[in-house]
Every structure is written in C-alpha cells, then in structure tokens.
N, C-alpha and C. Protein backbone atom coordinates (compact mmCIF):
# COMPACT_ATOMS: atom_id res chain seq x y z
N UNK A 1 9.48 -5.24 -13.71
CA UNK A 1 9.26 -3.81 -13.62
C UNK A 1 8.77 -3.33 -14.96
N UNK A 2 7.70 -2.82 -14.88
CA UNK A 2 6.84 -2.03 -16.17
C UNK A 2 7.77 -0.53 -16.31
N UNK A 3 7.94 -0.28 -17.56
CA UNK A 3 8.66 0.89 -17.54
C UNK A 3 7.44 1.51 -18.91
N UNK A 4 6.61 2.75 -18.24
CA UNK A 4 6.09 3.70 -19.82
C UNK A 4 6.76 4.04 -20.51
N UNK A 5 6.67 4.63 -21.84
CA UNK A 5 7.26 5.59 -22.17
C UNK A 5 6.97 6.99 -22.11
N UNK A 6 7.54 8.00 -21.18
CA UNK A 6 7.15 9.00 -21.04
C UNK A 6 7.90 10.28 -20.48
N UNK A 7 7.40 10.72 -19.12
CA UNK A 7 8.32 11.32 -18.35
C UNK A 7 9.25 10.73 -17.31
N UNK A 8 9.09 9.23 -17.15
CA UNK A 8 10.11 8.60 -16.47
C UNK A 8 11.12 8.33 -17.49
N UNK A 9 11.25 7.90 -18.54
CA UNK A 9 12.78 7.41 -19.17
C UNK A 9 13.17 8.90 -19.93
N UNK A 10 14.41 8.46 -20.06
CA UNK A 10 15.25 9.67 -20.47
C UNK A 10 15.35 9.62 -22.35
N UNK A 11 15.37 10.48 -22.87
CA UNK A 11 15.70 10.52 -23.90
C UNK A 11 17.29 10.84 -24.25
N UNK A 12 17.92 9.49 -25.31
CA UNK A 12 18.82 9.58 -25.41
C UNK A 12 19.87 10.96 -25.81
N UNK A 13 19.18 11.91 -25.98
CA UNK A 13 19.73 13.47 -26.36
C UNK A 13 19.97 14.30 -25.03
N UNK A 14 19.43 14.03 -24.13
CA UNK A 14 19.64 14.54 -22.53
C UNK A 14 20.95 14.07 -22.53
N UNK A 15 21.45 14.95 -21.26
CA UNK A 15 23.00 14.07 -20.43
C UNK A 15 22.35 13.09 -19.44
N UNK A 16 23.73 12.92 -19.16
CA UNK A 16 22.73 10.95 -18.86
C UNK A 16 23.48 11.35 -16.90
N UNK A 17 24.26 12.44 -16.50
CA UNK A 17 24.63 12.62 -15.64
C UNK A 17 23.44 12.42 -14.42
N UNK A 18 22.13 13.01 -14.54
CA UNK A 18 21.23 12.11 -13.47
C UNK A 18 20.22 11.25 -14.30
N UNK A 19 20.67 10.40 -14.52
CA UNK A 19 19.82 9.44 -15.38
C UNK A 19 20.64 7.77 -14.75
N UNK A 20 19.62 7.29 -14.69
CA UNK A 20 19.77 5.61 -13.96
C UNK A 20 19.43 4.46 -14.99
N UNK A 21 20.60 3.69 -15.19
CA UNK A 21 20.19 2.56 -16.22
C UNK A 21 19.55 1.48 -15.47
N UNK A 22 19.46 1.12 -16.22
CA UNK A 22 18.16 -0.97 -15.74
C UNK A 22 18.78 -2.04 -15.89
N UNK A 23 19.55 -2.64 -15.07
CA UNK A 23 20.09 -4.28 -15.39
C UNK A 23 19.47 -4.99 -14.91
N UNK A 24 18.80 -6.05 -15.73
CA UNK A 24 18.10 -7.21 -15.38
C UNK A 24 18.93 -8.51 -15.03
N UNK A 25 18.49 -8.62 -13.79
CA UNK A 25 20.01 -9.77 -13.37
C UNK A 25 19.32 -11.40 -13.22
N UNK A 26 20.38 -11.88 -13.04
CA UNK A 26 20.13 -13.24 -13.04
C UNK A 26 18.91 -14.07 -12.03
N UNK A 27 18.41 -14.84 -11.88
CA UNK A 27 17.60 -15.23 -10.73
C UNK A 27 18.14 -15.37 -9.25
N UNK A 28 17.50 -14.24 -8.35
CA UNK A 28 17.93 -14.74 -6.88
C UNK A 28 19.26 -14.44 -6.97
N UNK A 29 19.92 -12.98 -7.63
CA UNK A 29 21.24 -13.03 -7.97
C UNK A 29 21.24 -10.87 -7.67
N UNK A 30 20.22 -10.49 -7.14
CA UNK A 30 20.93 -9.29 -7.50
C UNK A 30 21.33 -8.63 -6.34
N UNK A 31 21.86 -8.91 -5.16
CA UNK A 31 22.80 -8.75 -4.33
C UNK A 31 23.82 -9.14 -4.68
N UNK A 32 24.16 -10.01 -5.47
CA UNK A 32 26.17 -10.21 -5.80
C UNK A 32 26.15 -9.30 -7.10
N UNK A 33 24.97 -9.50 -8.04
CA UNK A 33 24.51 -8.08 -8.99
C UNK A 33 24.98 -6.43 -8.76
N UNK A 34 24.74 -6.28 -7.42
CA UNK A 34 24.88 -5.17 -6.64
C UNK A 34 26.49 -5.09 -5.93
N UNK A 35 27.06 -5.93 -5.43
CA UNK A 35 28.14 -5.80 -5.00
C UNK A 35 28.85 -5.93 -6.06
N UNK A 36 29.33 -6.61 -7.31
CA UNK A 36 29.44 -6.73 -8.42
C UNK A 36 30.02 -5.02 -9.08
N UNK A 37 28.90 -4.82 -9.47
CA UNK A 37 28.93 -3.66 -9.62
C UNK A 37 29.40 -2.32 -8.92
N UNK A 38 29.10 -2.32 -7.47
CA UNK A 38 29.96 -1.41 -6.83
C UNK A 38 31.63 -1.89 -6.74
N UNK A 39 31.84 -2.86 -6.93
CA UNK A 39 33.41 -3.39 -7.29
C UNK A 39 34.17 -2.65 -8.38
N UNK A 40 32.90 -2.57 -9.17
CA UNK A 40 33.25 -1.87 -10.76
C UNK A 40 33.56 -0.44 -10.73
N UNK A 41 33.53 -0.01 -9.73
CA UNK A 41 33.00 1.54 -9.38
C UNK A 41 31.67 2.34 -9.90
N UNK A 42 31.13 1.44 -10.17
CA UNK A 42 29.12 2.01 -10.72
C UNK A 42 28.75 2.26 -9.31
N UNK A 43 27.69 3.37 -9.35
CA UNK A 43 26.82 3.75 -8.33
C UNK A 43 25.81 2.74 -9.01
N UNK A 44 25.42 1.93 -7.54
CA UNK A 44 24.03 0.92 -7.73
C UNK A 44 23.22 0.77 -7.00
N UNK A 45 21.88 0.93 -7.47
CA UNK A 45 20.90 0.56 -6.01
C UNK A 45 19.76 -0.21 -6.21
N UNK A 46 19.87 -0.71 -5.22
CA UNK A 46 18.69 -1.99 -5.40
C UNK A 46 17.69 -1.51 -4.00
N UNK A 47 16.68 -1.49 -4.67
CA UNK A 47 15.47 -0.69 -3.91
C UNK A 47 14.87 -2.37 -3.33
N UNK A 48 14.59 -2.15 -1.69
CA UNK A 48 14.87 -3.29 -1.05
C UNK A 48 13.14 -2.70 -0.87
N UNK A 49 12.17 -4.15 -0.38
CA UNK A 49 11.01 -3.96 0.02
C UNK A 49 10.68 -4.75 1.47
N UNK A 50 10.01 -4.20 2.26
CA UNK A 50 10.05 -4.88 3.69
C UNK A 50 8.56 -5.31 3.65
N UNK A 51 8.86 -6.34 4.23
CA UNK A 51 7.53 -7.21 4.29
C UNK A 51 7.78 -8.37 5.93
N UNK A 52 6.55 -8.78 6.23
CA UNK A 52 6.69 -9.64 7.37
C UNK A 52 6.53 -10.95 6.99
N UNK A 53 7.32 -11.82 7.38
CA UNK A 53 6.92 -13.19 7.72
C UNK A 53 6.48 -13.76 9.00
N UNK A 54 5.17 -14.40 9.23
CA UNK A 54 5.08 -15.33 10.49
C UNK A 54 5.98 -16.14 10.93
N UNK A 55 6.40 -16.74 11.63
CA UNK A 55 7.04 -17.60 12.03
C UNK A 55 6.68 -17.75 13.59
N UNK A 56 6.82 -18.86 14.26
CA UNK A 56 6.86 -19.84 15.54
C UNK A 56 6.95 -18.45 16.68
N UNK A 57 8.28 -17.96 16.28
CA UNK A 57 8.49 -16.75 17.33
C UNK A 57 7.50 -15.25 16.92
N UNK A 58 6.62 -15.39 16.33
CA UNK A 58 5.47 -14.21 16.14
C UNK A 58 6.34 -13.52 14.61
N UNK A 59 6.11 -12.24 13.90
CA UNK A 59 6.43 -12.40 12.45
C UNK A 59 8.04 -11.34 12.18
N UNK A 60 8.80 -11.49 11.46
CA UNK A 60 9.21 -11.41 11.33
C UNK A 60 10.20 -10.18 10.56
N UNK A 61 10.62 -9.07 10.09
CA UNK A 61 10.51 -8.34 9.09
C UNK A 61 11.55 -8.93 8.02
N UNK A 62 11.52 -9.23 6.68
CA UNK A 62 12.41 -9.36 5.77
C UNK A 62 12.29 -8.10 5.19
N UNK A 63 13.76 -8.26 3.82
CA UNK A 63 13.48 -7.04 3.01
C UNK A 63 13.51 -8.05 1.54
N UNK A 64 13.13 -7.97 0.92
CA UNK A 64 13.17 -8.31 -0.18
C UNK A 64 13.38 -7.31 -1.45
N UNK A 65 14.25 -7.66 -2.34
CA UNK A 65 14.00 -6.55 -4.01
C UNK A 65 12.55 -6.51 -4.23
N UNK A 66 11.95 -4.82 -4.02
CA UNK A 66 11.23 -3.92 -4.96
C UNK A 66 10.85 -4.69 -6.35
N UNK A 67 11.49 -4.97 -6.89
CA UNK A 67 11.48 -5.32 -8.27
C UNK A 67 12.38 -6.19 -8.52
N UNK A 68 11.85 -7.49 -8.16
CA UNK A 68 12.64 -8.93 -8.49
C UNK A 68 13.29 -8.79 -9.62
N UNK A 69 14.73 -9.07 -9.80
CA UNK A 69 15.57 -9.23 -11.08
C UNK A 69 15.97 -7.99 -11.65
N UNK A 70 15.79 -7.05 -11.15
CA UNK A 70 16.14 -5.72 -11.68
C UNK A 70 16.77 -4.64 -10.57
N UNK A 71 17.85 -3.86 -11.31
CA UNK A 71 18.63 -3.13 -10.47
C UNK A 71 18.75 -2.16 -11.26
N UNK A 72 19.37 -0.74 -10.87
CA UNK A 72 19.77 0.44 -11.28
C UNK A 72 21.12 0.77 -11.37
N UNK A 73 21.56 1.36 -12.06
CA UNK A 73 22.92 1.92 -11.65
C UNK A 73 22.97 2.86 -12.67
N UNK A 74 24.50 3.36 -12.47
CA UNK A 74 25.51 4.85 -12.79
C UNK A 74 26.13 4.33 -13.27
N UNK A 75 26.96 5.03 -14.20
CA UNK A 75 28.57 5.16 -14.19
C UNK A 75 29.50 6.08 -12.91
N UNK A 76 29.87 5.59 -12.45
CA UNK A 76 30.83 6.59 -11.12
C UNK A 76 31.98 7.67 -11.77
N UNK A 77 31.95 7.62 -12.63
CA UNK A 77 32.36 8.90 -13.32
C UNK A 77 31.74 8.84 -14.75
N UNK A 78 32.28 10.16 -15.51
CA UNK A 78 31.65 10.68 -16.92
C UNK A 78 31.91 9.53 -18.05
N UNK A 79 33.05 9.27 -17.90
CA UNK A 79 33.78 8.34 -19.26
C UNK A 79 33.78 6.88 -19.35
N UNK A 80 33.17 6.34 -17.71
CA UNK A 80 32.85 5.08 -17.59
C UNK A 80 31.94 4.15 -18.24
N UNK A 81 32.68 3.51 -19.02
CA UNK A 81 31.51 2.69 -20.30
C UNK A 81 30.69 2.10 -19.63
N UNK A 82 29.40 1.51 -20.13
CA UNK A 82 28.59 0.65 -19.60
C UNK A 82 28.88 -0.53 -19.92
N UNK A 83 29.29 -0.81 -21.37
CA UNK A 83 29.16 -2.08 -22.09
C UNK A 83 30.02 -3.21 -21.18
N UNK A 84 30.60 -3.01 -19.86
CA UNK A 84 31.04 -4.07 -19.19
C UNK A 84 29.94 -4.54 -18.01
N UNK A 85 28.83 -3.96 -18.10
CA UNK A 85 28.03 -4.26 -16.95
C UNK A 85 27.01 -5.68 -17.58
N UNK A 86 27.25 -5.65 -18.81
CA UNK A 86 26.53 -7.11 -19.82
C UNK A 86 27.47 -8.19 -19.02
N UNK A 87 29.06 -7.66 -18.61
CA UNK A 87 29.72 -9.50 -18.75
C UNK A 87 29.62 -9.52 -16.83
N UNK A 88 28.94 -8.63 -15.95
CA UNK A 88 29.27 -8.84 -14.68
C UNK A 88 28.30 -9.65 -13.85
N UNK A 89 29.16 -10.40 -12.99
CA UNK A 89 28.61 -11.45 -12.40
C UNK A 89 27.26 -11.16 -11.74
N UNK A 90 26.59 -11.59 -11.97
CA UNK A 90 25.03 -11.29 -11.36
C UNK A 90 24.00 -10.85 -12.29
N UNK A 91 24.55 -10.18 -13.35
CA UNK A 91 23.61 -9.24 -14.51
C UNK A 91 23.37 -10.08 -16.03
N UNK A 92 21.91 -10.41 -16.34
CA UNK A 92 21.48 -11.43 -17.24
C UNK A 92 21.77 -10.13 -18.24
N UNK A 93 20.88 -8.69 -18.19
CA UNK A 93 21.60 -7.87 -19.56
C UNK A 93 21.08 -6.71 -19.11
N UNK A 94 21.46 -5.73 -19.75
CA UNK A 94 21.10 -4.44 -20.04
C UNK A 94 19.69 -4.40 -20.14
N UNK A 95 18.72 -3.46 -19.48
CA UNK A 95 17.50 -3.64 -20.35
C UNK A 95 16.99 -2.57 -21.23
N UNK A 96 17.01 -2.68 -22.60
CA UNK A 96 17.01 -1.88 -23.53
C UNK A 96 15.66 -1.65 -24.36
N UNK A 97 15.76 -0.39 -25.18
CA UNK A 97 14.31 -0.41 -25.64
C UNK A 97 14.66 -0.43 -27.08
N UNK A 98 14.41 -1.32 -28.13
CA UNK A 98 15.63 -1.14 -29.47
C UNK A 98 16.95 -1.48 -29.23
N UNK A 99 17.56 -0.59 -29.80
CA UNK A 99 19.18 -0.47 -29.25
C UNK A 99 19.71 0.24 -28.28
N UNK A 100 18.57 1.14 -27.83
CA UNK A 100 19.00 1.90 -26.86
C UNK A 100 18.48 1.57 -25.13
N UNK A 101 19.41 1.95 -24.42
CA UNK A 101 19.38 1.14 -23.35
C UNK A 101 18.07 2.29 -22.54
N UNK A 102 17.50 1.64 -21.38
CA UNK A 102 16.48 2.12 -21.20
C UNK A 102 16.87 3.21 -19.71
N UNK A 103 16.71 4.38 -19.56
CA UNK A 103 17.15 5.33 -18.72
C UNK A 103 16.18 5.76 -17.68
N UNK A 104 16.55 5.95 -16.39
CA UNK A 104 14.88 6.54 -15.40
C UNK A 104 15.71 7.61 -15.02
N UNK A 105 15.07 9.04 -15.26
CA UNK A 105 15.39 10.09 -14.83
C UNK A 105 15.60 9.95 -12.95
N UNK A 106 16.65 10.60 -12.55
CA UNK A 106 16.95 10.50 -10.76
C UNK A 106 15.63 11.21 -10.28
N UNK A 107 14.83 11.97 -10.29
CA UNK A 107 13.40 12.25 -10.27
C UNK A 107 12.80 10.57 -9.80
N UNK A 108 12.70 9.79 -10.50
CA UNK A 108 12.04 8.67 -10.02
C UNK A 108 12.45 7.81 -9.34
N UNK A 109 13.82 7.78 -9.06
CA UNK A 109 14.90 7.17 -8.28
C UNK A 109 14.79 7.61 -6.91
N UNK A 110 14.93 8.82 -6.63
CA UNK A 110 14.41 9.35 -5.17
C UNK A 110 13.22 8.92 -4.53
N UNK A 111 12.07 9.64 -5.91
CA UNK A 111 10.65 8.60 -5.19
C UNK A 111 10.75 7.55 -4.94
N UNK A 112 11.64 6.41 -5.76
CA UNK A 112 11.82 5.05 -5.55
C UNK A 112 12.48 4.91 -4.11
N UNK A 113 12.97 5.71 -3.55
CA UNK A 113 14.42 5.55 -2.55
C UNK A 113 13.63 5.84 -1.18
N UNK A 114 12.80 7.27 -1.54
CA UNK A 114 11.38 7.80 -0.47
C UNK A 114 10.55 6.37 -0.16
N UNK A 115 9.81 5.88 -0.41
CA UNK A 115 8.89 4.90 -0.61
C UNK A 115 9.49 3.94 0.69
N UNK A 116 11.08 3.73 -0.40
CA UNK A 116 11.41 2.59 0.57
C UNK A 116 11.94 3.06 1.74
N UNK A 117 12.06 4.18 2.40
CA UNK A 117 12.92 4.40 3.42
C UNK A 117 11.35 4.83 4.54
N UNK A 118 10.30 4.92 3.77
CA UNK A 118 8.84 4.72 4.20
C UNK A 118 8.35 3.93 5.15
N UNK A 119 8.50 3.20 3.82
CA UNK A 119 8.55 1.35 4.21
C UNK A 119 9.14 0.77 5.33
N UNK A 120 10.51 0.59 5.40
CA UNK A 120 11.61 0.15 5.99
C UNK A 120 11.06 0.54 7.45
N UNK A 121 10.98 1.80 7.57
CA UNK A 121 10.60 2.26 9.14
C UNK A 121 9.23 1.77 9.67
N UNK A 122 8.08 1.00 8.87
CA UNK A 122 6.49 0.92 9.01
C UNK A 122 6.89 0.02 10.33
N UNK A 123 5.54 -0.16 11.02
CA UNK A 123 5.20 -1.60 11.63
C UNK A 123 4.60 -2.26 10.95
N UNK A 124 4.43 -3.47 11.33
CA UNK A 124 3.36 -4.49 11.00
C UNK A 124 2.17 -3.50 10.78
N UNK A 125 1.67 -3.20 11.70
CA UNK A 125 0.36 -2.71 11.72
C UNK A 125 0.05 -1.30 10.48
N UNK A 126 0.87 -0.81 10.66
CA UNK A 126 1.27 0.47 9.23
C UNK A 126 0.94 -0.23 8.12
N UNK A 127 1.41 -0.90 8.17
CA UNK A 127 1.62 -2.26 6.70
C UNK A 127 0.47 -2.88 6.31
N UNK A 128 -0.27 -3.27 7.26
CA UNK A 128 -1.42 -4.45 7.18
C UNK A 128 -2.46 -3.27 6.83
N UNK A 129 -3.16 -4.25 5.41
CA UNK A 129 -3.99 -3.53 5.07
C UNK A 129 -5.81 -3.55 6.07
N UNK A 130 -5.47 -4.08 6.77
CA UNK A 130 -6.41 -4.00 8.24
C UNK A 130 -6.43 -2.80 9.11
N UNK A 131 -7.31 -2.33 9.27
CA UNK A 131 -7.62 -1.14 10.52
C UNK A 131 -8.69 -0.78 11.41
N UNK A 132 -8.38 -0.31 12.27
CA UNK A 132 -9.79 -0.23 12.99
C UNK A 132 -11.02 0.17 12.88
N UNK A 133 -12.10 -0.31 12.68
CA UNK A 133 -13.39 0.25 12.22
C UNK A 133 -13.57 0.09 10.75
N UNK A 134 -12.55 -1.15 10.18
CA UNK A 134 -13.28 -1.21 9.25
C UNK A 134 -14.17 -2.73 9.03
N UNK A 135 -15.19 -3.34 7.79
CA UNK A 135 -15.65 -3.99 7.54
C UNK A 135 -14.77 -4.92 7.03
N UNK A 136 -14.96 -6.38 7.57
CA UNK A 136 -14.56 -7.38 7.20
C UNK A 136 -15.44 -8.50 7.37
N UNK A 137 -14.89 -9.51 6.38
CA UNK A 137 -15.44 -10.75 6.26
C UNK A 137 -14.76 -11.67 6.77
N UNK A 138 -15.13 -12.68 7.20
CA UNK A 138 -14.63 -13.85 7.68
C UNK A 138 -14.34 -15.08 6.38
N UNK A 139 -13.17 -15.45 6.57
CA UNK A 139 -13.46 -16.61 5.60
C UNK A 139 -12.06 -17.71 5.83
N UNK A 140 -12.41 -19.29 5.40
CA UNK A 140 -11.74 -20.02 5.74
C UNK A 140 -12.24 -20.82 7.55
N UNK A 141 -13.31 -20.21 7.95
CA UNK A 141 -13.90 -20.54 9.63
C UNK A 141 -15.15 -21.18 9.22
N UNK A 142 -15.98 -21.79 10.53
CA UNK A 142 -17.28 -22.29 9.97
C UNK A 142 -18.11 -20.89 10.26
N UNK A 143 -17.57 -19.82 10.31
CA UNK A 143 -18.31 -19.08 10.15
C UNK A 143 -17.97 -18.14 8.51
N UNK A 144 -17.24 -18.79 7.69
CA UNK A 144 -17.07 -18.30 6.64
C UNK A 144 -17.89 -17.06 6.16
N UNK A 145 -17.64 -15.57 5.33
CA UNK A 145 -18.89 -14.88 5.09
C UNK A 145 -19.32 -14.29 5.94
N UNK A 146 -19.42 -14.76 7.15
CA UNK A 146 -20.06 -13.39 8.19
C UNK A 146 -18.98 -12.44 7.86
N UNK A 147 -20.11 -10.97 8.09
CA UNK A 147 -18.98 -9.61 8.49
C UNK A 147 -19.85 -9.11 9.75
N UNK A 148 -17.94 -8.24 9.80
CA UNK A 148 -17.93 -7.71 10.95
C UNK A 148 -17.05 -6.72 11.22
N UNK A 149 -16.84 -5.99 12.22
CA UNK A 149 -16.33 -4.71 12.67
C UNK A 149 -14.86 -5.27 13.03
N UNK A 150 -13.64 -4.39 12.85
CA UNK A 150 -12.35 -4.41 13.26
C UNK A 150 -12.25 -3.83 14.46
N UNK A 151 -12.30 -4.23 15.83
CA UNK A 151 -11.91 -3.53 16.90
C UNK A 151 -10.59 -2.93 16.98
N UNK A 152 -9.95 -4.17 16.92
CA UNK A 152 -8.15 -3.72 17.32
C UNK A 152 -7.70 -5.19 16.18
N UNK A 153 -6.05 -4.46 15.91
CA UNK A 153 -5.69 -5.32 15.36
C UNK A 153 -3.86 -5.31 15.96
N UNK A 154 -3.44 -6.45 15.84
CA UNK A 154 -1.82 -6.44 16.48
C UNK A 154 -1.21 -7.27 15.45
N UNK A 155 -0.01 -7.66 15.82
CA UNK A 155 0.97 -8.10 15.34
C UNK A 155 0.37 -9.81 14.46
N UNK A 156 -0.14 -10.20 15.82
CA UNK A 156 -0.83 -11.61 15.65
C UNK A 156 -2.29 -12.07 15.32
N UNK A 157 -2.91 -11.15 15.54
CA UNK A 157 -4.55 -11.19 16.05
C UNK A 157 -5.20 -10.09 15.86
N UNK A 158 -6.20 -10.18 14.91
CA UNK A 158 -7.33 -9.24 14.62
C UNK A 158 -8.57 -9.40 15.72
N UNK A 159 -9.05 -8.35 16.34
CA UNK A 159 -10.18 -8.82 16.83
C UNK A 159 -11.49 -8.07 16.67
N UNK A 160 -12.37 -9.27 15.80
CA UNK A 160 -13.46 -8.33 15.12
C UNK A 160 -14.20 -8.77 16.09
N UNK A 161 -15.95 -7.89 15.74
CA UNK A 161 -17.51 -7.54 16.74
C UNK A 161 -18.03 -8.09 15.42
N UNK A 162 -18.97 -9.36 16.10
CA UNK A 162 -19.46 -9.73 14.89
C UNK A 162 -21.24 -9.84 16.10
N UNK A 163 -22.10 -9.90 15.10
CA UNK A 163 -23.03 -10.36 15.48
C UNK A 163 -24.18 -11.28 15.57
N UNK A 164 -23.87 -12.45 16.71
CA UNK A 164 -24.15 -13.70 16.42
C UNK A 164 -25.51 -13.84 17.66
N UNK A 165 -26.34 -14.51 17.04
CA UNK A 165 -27.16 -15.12 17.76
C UNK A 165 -27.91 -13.76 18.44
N UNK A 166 -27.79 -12.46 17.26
CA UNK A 166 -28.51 -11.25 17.83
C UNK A 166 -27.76 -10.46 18.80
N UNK A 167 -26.62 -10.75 19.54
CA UNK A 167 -25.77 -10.18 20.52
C UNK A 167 -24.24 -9.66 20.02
N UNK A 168 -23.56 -8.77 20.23
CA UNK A 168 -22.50 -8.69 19.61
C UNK A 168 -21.38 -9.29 20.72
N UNK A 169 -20.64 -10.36 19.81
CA UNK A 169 -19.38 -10.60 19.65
C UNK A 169 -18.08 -10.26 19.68
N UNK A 170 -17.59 -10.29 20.45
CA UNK A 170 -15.43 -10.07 20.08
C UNK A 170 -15.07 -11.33 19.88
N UNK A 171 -14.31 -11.61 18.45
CA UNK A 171 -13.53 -12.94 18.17
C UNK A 171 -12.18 -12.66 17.79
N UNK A 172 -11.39 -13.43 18.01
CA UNK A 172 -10.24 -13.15 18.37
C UNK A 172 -9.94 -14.13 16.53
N UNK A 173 -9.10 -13.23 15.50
CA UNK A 173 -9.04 -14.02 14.59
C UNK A 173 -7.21 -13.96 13.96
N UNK A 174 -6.81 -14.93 13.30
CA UNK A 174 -5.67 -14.39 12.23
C UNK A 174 -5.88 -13.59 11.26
N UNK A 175 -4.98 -12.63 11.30
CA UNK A 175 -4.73 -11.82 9.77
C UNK A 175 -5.27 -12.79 8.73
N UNK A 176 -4.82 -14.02 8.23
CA UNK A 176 -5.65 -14.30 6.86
C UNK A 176 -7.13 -15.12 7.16
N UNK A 177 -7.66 -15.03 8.29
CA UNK A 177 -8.81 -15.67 8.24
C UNK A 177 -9.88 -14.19 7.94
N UNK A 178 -9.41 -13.09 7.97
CA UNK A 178 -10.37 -12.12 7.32
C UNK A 178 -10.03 -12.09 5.96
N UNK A 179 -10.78 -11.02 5.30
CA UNK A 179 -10.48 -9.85 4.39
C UNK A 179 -11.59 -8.99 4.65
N UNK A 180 -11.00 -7.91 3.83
CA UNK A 180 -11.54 -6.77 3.96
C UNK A 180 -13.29 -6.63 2.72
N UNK A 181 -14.11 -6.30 3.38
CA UNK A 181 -15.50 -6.14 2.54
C UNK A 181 -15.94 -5.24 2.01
N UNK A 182 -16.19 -5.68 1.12
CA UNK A 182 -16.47 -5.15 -0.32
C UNK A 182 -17.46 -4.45 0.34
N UNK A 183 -18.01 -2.80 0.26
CA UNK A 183 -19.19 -2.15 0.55
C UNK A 183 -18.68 -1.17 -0.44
C-alpha cells in the first residue's frame, strides 16, 4: 500500500479519535492479524477484495486482502496504547514514517469500506473489464490479432463478430483469449 503525504495521513497534532493506524503483518497472516487484534479490544479492518476464480464447476468468487500484508486499526478506547500491537500475533510492525507512526484520516477508511462493499455485491460481468460493443483482439488462437466486436459476454464465454473470409462471424471465445483494443 502506497501511502502520499498529504490529505490522507493525519498529522500528529490532530486527535487521533478518527484517525486509523497501518500494521504491516506477517505473510498470508492478516486474518489471525485481525482476530488478534480484535482480542485486544482494537477496532480492525481488513478491507477484503472480491475477485473470481475459474474452476471445473464454472468461476468462483473469492475475497482476498485489498492490500496484501496490511491492516488498519483503532484503539477501542482513548487511553489504549498502541505499543502492544508490535508484539501481536500476526503483525510484522507498525508502519511508520520516521518515528512517527503513519495515520489515514476515517475520511479514507469509509471510501476504503464504500469500494469494497461495491465490490463484494458486483457480478462477474460488473467486474470483467469486457463489455458489449466493445473492440477486441484475439490472441493466444490461430487467429491471433484479429479484432472484433463484443456481442455478449457471460460468466464463461465471450462472444465476439469478427470478420472472416468477408462475412461476419460469431465466435464463441474465453475471457483470456481476448483483450481489449487499443483504438
């Protein structure tokens, strides 16, 4: 996660009451990162990202971390130190800028929270950067490089209008045997 410096981090002279710290956690670790921490009584959230996998039975939805290795949290009350969230199971460290630990105003936390609750609800088809009527190329087929028109697209199967042999075409293709063309 890229963090500017700007109007997303907080300056340490603000109250830190809506302000979200950054723990960078261990590998493939920030769900026990996350439970971890709500054990502690920290408010924590790990901004989950939904994505599809193919598989045998047609594709799948996972969620995966937004931002591999990195989580947010609170203190769950005013007086609650941070300096124990360095020794908790799941969390490699604090992520700090200097000595000072690095803060995202709740302003960007919501957008972060919006996005994903976006997301979470999409289809496949919402998702796929494929749509109807637009230009694509073929590639990976022996027809590599031809383009052509997006009729419809589903879960499994794109089906572009290409034009072969002077006549137009419907071919029935996979999501990665296109992309989208450059015009």
């Amino acid at each position: 996660m890229t963090l500017a410096h700007g109007d997303n981090l907080a300056s340490t002279n603000k109250p830190t009451a809506n302000r979200w710290y950054l723990a960078y956690t261990k590998p493939r670790q920030e769900q026990i990162a996350l439970t971890n921490l709500e054990q502690q009584a920290f408010e924590a959230y790990l901004p989950l990202y939904k994505k599809f996998k193919k598989t045998e039975q047609g594709p799948v939805a996972l969620f995966e971390p937004m931002f591999p290795r990195y989580i947010l949290f609170r203190p769950g009350k005013p007086e609650q130190s941070i300096s124990v969230v360095r020794h908790t199971k799941g969390i490699a460290s604090i992520v700090r800028f200097g000595f000072e630990p690095a803060m995202l105003n709740d302003e960007l936390v919501q957008r972060i929270r919006l996005l994903e609750q976006d997301r979470s609800h999409a289809t496949m088809q919402e998702l796929s950067n494929l749509k109807i009527g637009q230009a694509v190329r073929l590639k990976h087929t022996a027809l590599g490089g031809v383009e052509g028109l997006i009729q419809s697209v589903s879960s499994k199967r794109v089906a572009v209008l290409l034009e072969i042999l002077g006549r137009p075409t419907l071919v029935q293709l996979a999501h990665h045997q296109v992309e989208v063309a450059d015009h």
